[in-house]
PDB file of N, CA and C in Angstrom:
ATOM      1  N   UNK A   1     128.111 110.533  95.804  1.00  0.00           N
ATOM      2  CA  UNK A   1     128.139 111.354  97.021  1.00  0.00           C
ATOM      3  C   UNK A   1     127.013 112.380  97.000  1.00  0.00           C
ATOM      4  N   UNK A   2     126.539 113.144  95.796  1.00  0.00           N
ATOM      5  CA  UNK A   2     126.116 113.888  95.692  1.00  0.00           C
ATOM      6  C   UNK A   2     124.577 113.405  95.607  1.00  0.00           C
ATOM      7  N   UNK A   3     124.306 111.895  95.433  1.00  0.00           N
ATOM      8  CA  UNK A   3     122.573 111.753  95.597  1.00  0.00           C
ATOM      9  C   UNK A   3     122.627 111.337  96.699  1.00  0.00           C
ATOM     10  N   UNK A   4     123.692 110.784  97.182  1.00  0.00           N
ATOM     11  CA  UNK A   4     123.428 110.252  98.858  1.00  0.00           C
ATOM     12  C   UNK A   4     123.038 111.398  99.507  1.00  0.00           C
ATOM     13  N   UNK A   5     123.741 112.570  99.457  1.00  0.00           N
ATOM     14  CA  UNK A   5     123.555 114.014  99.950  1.00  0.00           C
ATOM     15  C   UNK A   5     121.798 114.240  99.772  1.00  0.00           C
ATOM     16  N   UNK A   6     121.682 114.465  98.583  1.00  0.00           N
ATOM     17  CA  UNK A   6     120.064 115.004  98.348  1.00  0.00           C
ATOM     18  C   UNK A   6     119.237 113.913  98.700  1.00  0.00           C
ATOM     19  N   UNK A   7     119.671 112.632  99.352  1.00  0.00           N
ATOM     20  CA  UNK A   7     118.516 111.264  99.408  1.00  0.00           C
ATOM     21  C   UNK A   7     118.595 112.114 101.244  1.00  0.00           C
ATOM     22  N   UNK A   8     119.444 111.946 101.566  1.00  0.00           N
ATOM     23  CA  UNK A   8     119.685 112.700 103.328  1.00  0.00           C
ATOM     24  C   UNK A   8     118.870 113.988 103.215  1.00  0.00           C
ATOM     25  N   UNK A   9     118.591 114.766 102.289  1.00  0.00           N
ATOM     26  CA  UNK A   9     117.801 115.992 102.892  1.00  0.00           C
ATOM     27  C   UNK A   9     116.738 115.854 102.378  1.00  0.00           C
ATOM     28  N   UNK A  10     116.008 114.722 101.415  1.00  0.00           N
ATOM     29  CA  UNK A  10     114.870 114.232 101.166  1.00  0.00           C
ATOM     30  C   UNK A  10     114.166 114.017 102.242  1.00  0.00           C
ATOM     31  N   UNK A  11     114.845 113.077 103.090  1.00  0.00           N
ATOM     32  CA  UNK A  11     114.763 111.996 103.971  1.00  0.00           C
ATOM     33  C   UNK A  11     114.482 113.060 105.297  1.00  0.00           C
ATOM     34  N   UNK A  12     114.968 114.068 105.402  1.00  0.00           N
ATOM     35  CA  UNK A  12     115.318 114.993 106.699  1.00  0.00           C
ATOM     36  C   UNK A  12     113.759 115.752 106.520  1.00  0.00           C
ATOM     37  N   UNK A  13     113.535 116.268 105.007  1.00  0.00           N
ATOM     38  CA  UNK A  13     112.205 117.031 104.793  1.00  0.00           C
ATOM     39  C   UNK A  13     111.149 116.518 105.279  1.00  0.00           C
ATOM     40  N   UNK A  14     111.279 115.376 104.805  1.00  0.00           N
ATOM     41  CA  UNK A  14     110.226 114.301 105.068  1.00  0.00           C
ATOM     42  C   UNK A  14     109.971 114.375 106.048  1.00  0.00           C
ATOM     43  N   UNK A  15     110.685 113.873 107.159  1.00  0.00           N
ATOM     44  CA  UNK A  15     110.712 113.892 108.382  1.00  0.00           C
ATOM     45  C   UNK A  15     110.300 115.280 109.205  1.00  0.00           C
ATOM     46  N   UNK A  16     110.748 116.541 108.934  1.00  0.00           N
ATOM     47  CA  UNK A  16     110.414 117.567 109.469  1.00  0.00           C
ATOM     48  C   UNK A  16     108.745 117.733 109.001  1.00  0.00           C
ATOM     49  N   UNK A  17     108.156 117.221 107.639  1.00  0.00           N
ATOM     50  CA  UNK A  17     106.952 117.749 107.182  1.00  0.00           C
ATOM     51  C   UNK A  17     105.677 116.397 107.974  1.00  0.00           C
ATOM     52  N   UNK A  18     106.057 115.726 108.428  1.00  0.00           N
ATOM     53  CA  UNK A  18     105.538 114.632 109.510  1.00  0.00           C
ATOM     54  C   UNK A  18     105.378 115.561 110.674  1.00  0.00           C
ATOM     55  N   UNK A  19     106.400 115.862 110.880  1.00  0.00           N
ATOM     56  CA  UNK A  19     106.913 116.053 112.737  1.00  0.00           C
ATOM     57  C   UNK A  19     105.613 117.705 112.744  1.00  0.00           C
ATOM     58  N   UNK A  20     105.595 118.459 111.738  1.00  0.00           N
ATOM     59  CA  UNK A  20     104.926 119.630 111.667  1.00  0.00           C
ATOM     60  C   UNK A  20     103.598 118.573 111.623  1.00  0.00           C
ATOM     61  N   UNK A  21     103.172 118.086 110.622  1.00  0.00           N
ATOM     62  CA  UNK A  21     101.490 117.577 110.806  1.00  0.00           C
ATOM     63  C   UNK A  21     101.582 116.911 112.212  1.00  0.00           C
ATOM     64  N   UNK A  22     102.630 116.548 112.602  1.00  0.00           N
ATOM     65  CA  UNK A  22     101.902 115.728 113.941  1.00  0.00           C
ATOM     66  C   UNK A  22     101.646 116.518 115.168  1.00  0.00           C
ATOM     67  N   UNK A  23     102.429 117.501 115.065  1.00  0.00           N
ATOM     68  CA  UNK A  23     102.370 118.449 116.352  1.00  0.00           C
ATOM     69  C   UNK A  23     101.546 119.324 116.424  1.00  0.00           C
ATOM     70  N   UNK A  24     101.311 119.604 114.352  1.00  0.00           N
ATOM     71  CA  UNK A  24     100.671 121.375 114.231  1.00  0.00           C
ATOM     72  C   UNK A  24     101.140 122.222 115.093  1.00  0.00           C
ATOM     73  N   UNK A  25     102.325 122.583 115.032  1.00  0.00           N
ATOM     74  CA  UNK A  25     103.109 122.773 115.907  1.00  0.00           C
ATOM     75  C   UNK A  25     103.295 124.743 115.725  1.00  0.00           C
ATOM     76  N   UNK A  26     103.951 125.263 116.892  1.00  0.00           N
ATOM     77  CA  UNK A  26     104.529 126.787 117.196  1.00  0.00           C
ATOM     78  C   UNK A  26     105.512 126.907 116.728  1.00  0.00           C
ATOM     79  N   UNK A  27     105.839 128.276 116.332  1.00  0.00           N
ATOM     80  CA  UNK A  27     106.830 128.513 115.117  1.00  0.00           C
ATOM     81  C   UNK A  27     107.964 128.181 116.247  1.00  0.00           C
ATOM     82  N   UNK A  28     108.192 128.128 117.609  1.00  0.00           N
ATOM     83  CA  UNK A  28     109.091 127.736 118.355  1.00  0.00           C
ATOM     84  C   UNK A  28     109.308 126.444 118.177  1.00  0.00           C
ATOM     85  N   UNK A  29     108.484 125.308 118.148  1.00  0.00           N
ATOM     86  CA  UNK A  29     108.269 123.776 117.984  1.00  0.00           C
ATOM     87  C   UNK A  29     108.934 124.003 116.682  1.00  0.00           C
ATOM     88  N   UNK A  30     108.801 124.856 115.661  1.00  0.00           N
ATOM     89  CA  UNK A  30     109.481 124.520 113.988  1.00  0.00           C
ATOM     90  C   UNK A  30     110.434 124.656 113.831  1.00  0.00           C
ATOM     91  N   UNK A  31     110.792 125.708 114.840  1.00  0.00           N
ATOM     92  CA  UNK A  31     112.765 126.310 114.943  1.00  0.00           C
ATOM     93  C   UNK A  31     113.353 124.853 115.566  1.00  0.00           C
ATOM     94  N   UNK A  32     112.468 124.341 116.814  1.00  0.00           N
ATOM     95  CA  UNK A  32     113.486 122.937 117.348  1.00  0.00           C
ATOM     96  C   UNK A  32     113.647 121.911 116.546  1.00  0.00           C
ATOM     97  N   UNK A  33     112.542 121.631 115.895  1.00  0.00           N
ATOM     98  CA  UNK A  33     112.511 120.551 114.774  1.00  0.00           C
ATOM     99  C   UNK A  33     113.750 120.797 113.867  1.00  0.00           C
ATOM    100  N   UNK A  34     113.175 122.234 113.416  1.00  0.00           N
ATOM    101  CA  UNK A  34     114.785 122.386 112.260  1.00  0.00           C
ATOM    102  C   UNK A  34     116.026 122.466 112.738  1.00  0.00           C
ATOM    103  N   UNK A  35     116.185 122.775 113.862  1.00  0.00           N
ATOM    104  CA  UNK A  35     117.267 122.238 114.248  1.00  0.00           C
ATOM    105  C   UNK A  35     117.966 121.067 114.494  1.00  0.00           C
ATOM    106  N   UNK A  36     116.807 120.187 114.820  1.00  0.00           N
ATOM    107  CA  UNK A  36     117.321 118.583 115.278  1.00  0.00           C
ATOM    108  C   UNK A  36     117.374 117.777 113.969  1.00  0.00           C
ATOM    109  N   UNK A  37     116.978 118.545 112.790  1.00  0.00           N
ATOM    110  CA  UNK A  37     116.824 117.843 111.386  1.00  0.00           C
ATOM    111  C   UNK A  37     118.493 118.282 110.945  1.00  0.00           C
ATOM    112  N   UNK A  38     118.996 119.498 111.102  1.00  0.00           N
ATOM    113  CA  UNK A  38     120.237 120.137 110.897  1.00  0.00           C
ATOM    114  C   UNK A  38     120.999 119.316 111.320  1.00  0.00           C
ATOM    115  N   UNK A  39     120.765 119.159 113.042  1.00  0.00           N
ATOM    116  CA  UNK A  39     122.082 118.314 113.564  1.00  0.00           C
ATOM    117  C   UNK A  39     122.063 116.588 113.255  1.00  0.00           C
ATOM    118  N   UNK A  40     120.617 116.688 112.885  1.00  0.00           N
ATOM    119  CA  UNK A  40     121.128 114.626 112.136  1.00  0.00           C
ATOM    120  C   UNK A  40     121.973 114.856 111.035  1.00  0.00           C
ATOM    121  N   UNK A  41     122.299 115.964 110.196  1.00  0.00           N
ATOM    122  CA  UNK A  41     122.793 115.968 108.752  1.00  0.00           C
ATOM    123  C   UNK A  41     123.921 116.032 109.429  1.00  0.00           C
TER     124      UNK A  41
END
């Protein structure tokens, strides 16, 4: 349970550290991202 857990927020980082290079994004664009990374978990 507990690597499935840390493979999901691997997986979520990942994804948020993409979504930032692709946008080069506003600290507003980083708050929505982290949020939509929050609500997939």
């Amino acid at each position: 349970m507990l690597t499935t857990l840390q493979a999901q927020v691997s997986n979520s980082t990942a994804d948020l550290s993409s979504l930032m290079n692709s946008l080069n994004s506003s600290d507003a664009d980083k708050t929505k991202a982290g949020m939509l990374v929050l609500a997939k978990m």
